[in-house]
PDB file of N, CA and C in Angstrom:
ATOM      1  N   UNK A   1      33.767 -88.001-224.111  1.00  0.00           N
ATOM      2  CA  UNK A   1      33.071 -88.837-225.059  1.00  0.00           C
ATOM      3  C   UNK A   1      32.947 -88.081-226.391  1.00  0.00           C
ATOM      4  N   UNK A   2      32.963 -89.024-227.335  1.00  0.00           N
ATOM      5  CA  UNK A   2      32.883 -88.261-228.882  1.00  0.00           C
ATOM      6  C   UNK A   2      31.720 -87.727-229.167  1.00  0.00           C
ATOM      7  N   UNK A   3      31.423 -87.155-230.422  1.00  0.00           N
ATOM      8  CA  UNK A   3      29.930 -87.261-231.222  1.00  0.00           C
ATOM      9  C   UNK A   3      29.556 -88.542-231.369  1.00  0.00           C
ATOM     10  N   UNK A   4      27.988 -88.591-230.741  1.00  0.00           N
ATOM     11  CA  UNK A   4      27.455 -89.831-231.644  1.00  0.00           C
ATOM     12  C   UNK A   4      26.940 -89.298-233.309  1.00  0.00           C
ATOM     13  N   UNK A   5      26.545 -90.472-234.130  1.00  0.00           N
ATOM     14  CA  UNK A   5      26.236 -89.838-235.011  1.00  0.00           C
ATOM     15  C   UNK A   5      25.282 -90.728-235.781  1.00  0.00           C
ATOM     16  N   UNK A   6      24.280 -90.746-236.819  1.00  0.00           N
ATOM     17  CA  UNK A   6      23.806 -91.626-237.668  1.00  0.00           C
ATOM     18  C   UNK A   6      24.391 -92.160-238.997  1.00  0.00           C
ATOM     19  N   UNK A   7      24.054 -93.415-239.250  1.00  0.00           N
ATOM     20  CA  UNK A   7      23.915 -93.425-240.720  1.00  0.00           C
ATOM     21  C   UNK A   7      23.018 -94.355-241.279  1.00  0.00           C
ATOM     22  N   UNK A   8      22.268 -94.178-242.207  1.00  0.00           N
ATOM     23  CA  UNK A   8      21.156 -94.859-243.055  1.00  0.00           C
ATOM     24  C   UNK A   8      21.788 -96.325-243.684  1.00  0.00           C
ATOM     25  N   UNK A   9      20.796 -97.193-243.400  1.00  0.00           N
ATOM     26  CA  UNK A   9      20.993 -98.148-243.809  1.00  0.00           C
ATOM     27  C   UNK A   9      21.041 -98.155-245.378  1.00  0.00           C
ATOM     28  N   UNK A  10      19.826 -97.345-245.820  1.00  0.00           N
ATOM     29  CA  UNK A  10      19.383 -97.149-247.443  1.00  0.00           C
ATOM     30  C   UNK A  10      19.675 -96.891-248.214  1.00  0.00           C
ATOM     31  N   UNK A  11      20.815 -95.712-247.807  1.00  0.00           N
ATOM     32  CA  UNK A  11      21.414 -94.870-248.611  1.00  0.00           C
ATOM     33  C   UNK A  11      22.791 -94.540-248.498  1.00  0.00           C
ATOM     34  N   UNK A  12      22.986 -94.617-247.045  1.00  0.00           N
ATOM     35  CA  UNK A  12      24.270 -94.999-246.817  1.00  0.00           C
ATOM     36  C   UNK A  12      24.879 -93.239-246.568  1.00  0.00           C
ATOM     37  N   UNK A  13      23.703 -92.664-245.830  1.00  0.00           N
ATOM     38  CA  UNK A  13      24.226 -90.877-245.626  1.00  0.00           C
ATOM     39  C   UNK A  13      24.741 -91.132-243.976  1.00  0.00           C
ATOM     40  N   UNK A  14      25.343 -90.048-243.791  1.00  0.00           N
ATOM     41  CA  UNK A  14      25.864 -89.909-242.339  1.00  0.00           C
ATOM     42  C   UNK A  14      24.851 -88.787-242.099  1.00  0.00           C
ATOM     43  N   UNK A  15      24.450 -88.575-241.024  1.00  0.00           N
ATOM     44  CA  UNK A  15      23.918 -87.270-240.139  1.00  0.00           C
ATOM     45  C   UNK A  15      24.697 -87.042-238.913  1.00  0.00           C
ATOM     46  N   UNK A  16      24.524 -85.709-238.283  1.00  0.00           N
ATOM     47  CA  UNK A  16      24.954 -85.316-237.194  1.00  0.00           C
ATOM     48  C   UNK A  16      23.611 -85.779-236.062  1.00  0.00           C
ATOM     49  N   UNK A  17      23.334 -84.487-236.015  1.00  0.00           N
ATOM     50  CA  UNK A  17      21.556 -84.493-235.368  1.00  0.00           C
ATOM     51  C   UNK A  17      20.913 -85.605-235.604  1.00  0.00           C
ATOM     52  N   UNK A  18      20.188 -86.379-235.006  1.00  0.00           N
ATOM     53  CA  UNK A  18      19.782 -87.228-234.383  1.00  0.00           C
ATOM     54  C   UNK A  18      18.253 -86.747-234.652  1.00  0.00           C
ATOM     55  N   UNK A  19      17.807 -87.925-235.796  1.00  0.00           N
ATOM     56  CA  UNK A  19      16.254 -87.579-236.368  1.00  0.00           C
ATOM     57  C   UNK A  19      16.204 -88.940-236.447  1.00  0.00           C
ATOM     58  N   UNK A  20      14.936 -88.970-236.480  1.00  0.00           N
ATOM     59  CA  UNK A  20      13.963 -90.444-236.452  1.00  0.00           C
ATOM     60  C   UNK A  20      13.762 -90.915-237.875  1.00  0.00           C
ATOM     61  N   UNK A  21      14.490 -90.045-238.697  1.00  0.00           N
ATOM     62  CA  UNK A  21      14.592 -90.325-240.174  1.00  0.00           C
ATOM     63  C   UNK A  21      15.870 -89.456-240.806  1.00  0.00           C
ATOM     64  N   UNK A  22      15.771 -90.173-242.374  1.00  0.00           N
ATOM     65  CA  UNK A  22      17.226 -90.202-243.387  1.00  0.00           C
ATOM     66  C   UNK A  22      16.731 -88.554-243.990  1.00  0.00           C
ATOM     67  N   UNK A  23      17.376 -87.991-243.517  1.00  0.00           N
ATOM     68  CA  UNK A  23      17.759 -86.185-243.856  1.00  0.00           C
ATOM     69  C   UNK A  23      17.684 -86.114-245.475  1.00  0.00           C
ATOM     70  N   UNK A  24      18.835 -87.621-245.710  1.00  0.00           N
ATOM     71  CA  UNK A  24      18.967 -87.609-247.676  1.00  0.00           C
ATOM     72  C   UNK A  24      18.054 -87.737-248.114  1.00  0.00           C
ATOM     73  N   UNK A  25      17.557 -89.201-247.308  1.00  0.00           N
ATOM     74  CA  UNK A  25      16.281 -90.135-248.251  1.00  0.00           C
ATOM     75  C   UNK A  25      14.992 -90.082-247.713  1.00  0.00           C
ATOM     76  N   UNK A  26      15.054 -90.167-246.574  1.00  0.00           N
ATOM     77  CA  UNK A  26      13.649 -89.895-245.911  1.00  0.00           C
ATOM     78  C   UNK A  26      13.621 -91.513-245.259  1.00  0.00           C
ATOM     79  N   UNK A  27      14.145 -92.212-245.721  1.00  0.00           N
ATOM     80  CA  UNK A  27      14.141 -93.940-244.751  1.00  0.00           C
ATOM     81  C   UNK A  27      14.178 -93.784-243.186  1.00  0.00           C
ATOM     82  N   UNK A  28      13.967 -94.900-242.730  1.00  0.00           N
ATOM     83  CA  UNK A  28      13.709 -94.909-241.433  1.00  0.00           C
ATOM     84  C   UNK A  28      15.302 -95.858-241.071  1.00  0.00           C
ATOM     85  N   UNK A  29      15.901 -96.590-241.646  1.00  0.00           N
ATOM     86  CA  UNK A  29      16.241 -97.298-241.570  1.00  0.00           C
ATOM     87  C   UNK A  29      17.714 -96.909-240.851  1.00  0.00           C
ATOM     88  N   UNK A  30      17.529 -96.539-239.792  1.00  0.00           N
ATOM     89  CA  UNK A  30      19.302 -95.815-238.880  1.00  0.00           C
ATOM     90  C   UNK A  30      19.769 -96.460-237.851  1.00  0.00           C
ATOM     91  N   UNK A  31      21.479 -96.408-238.412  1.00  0.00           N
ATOM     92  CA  UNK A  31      21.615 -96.686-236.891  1.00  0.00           C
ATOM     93  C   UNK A  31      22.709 -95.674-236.429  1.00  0.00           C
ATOM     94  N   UNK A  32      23.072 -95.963-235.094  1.00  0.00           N
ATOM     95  CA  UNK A  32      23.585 -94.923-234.668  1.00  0.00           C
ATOM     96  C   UNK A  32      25.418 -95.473-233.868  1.00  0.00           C
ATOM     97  N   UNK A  33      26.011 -94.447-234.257  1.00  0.00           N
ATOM     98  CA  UNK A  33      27.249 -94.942-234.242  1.00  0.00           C
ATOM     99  C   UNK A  33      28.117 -93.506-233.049  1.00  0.00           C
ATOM    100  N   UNK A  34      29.202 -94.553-232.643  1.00  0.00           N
ATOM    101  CA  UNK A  34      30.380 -93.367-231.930  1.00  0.00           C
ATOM    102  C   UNK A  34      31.609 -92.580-233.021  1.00  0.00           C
ATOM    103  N   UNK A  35      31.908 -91.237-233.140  1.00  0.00           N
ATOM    104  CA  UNK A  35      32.634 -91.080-233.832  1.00  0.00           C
ATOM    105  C   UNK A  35      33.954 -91.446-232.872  1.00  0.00           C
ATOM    106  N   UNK A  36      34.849 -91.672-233.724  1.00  0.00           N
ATOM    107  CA  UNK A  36      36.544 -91.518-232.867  1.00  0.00           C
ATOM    108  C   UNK A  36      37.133 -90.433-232.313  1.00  0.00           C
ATOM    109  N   UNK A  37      36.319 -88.983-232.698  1.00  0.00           N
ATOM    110  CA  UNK A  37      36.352 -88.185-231.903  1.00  0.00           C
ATOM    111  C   UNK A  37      38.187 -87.068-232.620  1.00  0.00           C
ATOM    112  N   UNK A  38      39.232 -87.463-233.440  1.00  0.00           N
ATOM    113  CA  UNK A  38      39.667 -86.741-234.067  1.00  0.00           C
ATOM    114  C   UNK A  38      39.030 -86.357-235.105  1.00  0.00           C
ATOM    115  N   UNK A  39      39.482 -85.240-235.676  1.00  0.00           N
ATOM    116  CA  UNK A  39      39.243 -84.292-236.443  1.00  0.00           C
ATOM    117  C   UNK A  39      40.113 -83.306-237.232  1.00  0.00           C
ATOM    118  N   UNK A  40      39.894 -82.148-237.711  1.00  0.00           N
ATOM    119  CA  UNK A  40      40.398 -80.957-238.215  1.00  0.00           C
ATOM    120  C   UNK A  40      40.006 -80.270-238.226  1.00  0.00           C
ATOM    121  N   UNK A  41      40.333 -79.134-237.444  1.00  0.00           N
ATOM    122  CA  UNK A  41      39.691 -77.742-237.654  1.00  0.00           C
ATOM    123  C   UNK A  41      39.594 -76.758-239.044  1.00  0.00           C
ATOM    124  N   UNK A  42      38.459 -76.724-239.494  1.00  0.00           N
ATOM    125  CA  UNK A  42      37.932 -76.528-240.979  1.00  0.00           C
ATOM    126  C   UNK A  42      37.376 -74.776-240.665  1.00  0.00           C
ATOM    127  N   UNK A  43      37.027 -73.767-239.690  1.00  0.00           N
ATOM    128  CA  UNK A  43      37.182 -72.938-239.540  1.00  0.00           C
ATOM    129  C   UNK A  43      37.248 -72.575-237.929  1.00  0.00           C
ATOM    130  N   UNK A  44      37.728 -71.525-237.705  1.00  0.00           N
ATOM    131  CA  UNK A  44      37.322 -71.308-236.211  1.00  0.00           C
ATOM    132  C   UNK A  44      37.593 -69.607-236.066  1.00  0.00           C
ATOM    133  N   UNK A  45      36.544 -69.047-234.894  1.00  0.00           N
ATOM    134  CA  UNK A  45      36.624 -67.479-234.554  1.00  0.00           C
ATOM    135  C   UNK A  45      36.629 -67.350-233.195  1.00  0.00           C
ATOM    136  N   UNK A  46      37.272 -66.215-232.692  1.00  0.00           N
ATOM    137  CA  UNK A  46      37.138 -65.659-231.823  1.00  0.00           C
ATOM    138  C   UNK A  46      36.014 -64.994-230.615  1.00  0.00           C
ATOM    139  N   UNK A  47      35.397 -65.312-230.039  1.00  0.00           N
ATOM    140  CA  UNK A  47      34.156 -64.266-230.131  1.00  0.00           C
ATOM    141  C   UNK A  47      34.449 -63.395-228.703  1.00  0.00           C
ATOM    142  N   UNK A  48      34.063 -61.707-228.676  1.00  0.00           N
ATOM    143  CA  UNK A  48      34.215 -60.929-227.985  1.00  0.00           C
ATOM    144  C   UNK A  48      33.172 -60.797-227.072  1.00  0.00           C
ATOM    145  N   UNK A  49      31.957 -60.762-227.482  1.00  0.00           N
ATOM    146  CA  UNK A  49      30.990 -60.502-227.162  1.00  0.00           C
ATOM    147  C   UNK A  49      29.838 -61.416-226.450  1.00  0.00           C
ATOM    148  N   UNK A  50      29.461 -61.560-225.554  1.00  0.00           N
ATOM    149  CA  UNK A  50      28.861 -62.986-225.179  1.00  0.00           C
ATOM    150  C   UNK A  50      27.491 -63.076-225.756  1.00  0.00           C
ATOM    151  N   UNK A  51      26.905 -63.536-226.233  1.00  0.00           N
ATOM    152  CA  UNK A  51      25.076 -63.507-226.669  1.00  0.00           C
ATOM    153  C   UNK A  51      23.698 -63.393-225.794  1.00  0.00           C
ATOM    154  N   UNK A  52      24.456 -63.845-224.324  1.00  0.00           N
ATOM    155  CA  UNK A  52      23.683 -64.136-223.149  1.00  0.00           C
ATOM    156  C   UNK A  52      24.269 -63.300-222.286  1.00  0.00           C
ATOM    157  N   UNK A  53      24.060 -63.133-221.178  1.00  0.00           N
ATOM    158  CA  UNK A  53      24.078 -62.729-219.804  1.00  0.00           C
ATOM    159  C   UNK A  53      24.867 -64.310-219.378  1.00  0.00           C
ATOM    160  N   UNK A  54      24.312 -65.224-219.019  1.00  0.00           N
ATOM    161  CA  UNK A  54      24.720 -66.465-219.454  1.00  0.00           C
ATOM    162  C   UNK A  54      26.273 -67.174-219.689  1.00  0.00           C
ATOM    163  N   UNK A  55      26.338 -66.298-220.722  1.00  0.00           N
ATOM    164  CA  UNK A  55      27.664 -66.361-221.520  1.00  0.00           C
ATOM    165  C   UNK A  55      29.288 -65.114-220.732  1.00  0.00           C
ATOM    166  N   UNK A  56      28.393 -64.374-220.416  1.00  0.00           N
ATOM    167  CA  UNK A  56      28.978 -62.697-220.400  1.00  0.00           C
ATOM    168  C   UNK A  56      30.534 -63.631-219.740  1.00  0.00           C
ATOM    169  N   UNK A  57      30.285 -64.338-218.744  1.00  0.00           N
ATOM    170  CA  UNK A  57      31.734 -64.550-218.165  1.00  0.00           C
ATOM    171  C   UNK A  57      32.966 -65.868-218.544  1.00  0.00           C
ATOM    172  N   UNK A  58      32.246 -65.718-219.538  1.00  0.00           N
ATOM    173  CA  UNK A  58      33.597 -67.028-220.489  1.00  0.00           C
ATOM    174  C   UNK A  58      33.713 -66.113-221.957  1.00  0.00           C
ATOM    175  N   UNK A  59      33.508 -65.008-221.976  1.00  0.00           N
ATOM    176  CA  UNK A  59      34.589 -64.106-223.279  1.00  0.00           C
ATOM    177  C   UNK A  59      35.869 -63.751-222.438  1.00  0.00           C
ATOM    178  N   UNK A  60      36.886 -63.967-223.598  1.00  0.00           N
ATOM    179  CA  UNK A  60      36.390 -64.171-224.712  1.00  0.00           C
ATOM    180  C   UNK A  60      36.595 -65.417-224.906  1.00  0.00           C
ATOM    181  N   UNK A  61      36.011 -66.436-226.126  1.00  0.00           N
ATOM    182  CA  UNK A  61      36.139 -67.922-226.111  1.00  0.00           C
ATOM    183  C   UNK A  61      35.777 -68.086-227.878  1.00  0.00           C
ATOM    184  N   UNK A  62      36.476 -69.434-227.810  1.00  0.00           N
ATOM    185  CA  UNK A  62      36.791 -69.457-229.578  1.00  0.00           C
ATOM    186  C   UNK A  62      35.450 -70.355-229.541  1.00  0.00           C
ATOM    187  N   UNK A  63      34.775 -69.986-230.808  1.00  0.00           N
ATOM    188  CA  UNK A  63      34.471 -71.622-231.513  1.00  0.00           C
ATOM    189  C   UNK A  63      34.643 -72.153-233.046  1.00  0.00           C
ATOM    190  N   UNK A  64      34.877 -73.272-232.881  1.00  0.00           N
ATOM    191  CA  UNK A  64      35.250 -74.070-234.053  1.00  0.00           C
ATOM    192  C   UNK A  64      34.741 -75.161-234.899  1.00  0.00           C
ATOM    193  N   UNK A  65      34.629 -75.210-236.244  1.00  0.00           N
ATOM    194  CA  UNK A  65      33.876 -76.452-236.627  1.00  0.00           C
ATOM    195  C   UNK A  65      34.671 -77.147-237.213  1.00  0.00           C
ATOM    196  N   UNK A  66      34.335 -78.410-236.826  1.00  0.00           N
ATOM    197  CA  UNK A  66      35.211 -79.659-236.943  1.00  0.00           C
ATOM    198  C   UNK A  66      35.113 -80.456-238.161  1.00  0.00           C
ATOM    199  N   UNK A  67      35.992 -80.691-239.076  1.00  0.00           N
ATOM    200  CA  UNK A  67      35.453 -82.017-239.782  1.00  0.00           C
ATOM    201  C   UNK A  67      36.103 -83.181-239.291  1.00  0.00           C
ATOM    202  N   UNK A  68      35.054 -84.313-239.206  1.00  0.00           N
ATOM    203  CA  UNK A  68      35.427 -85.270-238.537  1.00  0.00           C
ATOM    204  C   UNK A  68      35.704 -86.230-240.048  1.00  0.00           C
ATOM    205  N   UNK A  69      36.123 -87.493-240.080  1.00  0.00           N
ATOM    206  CA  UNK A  69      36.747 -88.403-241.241  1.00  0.00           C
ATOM    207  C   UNK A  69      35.298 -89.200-241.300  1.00  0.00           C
ATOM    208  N   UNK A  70      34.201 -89.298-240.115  1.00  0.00           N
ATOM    209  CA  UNK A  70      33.159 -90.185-240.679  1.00  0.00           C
ATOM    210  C   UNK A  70      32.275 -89.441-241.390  1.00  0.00           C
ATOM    211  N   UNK A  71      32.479 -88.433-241.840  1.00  0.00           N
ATOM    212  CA  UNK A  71      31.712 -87.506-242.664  1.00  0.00           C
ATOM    213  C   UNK A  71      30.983 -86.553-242.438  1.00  0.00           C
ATOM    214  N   UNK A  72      31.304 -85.816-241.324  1.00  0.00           N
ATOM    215  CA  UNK A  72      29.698 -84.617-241.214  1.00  0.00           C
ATOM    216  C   UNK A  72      31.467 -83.976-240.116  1.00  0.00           C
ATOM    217  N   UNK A  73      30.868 -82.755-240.004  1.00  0.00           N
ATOM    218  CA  UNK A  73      31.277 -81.198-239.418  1.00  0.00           C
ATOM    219  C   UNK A  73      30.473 -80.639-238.270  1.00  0.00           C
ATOM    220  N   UNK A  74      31.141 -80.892-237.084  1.00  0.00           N
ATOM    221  CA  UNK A  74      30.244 -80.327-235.572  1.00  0.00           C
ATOM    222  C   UNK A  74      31.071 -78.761-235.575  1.00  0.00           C
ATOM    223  N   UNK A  75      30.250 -78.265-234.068  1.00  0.00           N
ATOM    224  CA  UNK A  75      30.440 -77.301-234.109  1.00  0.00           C
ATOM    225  C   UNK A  75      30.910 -77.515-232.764  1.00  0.00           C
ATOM    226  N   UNK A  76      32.104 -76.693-232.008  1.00  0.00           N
ATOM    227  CA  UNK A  76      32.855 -77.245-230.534  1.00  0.00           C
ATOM    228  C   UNK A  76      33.466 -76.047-229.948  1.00  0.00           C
ATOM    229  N   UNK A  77      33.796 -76.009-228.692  1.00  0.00           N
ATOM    230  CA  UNK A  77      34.596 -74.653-227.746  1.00  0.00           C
ATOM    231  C   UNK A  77      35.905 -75.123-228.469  1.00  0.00           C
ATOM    232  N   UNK A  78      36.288 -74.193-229.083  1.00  0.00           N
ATOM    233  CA  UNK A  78      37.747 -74.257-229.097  1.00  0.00           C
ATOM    234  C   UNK A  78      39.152 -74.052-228.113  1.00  0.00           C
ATOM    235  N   UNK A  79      40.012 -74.113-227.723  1.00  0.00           N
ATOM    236  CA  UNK A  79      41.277 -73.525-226.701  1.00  0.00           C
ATOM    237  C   UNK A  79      42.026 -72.760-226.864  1.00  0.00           C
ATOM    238  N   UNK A  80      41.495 -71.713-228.305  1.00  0.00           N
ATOM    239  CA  UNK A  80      42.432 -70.458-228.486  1.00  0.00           C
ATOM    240  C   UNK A  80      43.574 -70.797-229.425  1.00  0.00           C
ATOM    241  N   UNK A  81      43.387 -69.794-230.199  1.00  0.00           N
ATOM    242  CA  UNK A  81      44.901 -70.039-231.489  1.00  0.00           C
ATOM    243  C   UNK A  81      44.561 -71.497-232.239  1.00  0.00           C
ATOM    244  N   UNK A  82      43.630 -71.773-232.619  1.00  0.00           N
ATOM    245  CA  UNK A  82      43.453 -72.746-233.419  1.00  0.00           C
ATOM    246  C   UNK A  82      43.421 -72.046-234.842  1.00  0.00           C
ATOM    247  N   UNK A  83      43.946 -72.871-236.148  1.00  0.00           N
ATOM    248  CA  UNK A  83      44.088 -72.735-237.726  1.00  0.00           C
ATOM    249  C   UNK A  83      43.239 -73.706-238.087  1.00  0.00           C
ATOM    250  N   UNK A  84      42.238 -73.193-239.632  1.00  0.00           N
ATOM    251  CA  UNK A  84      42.420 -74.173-240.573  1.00  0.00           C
ATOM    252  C   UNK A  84      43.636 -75.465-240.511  1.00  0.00           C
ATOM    253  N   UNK A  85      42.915 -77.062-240.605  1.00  0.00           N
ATOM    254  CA  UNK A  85      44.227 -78.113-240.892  1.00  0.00           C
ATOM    255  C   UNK A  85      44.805 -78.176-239.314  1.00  0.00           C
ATOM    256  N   UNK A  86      44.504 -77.684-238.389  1.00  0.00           N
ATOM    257  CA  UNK A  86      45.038 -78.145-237.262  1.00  0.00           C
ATOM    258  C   UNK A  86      44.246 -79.514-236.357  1.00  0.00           C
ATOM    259  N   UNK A  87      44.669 -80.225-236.104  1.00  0.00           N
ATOM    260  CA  UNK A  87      44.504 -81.628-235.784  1.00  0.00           C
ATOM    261  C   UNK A  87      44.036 -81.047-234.379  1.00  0.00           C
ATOM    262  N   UNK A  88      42.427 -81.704-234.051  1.00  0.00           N
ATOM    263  CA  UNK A  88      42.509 -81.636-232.513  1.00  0.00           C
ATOM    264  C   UNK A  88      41.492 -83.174-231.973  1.00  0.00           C
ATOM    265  N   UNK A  89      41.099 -83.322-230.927  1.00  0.00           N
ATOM    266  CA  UNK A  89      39.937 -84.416-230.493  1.00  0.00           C
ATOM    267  C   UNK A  89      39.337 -83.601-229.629  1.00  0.00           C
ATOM    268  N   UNK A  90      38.412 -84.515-230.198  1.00  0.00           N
ATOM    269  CA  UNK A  90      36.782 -84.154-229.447  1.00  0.00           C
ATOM    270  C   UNK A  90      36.382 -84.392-228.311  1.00  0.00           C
ATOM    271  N   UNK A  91      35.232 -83.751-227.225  1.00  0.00           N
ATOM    272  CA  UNK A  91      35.651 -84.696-226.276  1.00  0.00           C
ATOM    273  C   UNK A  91      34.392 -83.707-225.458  1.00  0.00           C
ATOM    274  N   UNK A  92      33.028 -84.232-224.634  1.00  0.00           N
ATOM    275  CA  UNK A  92      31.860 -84.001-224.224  1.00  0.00           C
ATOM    276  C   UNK A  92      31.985 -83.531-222.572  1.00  0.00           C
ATOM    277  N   UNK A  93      32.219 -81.971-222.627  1.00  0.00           N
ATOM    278  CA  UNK A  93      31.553 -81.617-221.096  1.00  0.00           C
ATOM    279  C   UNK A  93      30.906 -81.802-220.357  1.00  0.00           C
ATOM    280  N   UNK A  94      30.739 -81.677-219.202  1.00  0.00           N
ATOM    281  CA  UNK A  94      29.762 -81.772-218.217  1.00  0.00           C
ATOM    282  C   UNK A  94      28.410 -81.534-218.788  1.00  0.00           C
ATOM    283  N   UNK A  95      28.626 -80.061-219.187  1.00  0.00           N
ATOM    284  CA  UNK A  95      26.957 -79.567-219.830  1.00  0.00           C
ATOM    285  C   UNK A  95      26.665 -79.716-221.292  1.00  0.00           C
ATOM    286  N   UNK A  96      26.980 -81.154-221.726  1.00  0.00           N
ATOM    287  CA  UNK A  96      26.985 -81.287-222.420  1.00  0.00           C
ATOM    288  C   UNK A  96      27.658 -81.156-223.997  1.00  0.00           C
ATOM    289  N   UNK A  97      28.116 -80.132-223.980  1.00  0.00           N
ATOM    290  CA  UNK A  97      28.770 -79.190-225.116  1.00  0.00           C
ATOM    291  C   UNK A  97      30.190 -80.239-225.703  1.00  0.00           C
ATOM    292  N   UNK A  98      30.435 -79.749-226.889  1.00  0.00           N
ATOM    293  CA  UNK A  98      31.578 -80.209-227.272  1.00  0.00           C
ATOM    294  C   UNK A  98      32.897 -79.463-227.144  1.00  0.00           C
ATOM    295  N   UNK A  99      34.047 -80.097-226.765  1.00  0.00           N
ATOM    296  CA  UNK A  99      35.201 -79.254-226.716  1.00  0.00           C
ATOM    297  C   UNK A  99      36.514 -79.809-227.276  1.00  0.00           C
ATOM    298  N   UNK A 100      37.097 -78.749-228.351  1.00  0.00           N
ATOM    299  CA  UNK A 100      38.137 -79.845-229.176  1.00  0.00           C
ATOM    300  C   UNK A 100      39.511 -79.515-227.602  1.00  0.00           C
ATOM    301  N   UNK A 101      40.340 -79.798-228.173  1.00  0.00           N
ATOM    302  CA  UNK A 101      41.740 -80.074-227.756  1.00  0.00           C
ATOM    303  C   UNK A 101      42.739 -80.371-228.592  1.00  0.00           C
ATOM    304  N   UNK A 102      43.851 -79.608-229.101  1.00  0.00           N
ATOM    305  CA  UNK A 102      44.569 -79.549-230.173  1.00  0.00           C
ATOM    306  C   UNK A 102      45.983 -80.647-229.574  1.00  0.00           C
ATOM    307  N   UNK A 103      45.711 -81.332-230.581  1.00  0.00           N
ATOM    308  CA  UNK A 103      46.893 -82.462-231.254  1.00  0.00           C
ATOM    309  C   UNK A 103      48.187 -82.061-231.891  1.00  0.00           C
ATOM    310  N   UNK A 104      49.570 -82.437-231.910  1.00  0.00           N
ATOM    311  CA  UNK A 104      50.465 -81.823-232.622  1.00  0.00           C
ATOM    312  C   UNK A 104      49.565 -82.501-234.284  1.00  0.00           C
ATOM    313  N   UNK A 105      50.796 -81.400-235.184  1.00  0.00           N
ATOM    314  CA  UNK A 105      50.443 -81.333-236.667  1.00  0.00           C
ATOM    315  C   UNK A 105      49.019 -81.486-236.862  1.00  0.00           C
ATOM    316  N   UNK A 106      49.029 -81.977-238.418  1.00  0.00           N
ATOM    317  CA  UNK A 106      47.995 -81.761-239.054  1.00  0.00           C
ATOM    318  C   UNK A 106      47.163 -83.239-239.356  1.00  0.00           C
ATOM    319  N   UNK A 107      45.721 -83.159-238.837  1.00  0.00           N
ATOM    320  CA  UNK A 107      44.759 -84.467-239.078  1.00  0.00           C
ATOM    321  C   UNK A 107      45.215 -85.393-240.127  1.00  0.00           C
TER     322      UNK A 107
END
């Protein structure tokens, strides 16, 4: 499953995060939408080190932030060897988390 995501009736902003109000404007007025779930990878790193105990046994593992075309940038597990401009989709784990999956060429 994709990101869900908001956007203001009022103002007409997109959000990621999921607030009971307009981040831009402060309106109440939201509704809430599915993204399509492609994207582009806009940066992504490597990480060596795990942060948790938790973590310790999935290094090393990329992560990446996405820009999606409905306007806002998540943050997702990447699958290694991802670039800037590389086309991937989105797509919701078990535990929740986001995980891209790389597409030939570029978004």
């Amino acid at each position: 499953m994709a990101p869900t995501y908001q956007t203001c009736g009022a103002c007409g902003a997109v959000q990621y995060f999921q607030r009971p109000f307009c981040a831009t404007c402060g309106a109440e007025d939201l509704a809430e939408a599915q993204a399509e779930g492609r994207g582009e990878i806009a940066a992504a790193t490597l990480l060596h080190r795990a942060p948790s105990r938790e973590m310790a046994d999935r290094v090393p593992y990329e992560i990446v932030l996405v820009d999606l075309p409905e306007g806002f940038r998540v943050m997702a597990h990447g699958p290694g060897g991802c670039v800037p401009g590389q086309a991937v989709i989105l797509s919701e784990d078990a535990d929740g988390l986001l995980r891209a999956t790389k597409t030939e060429g570029r978004a």
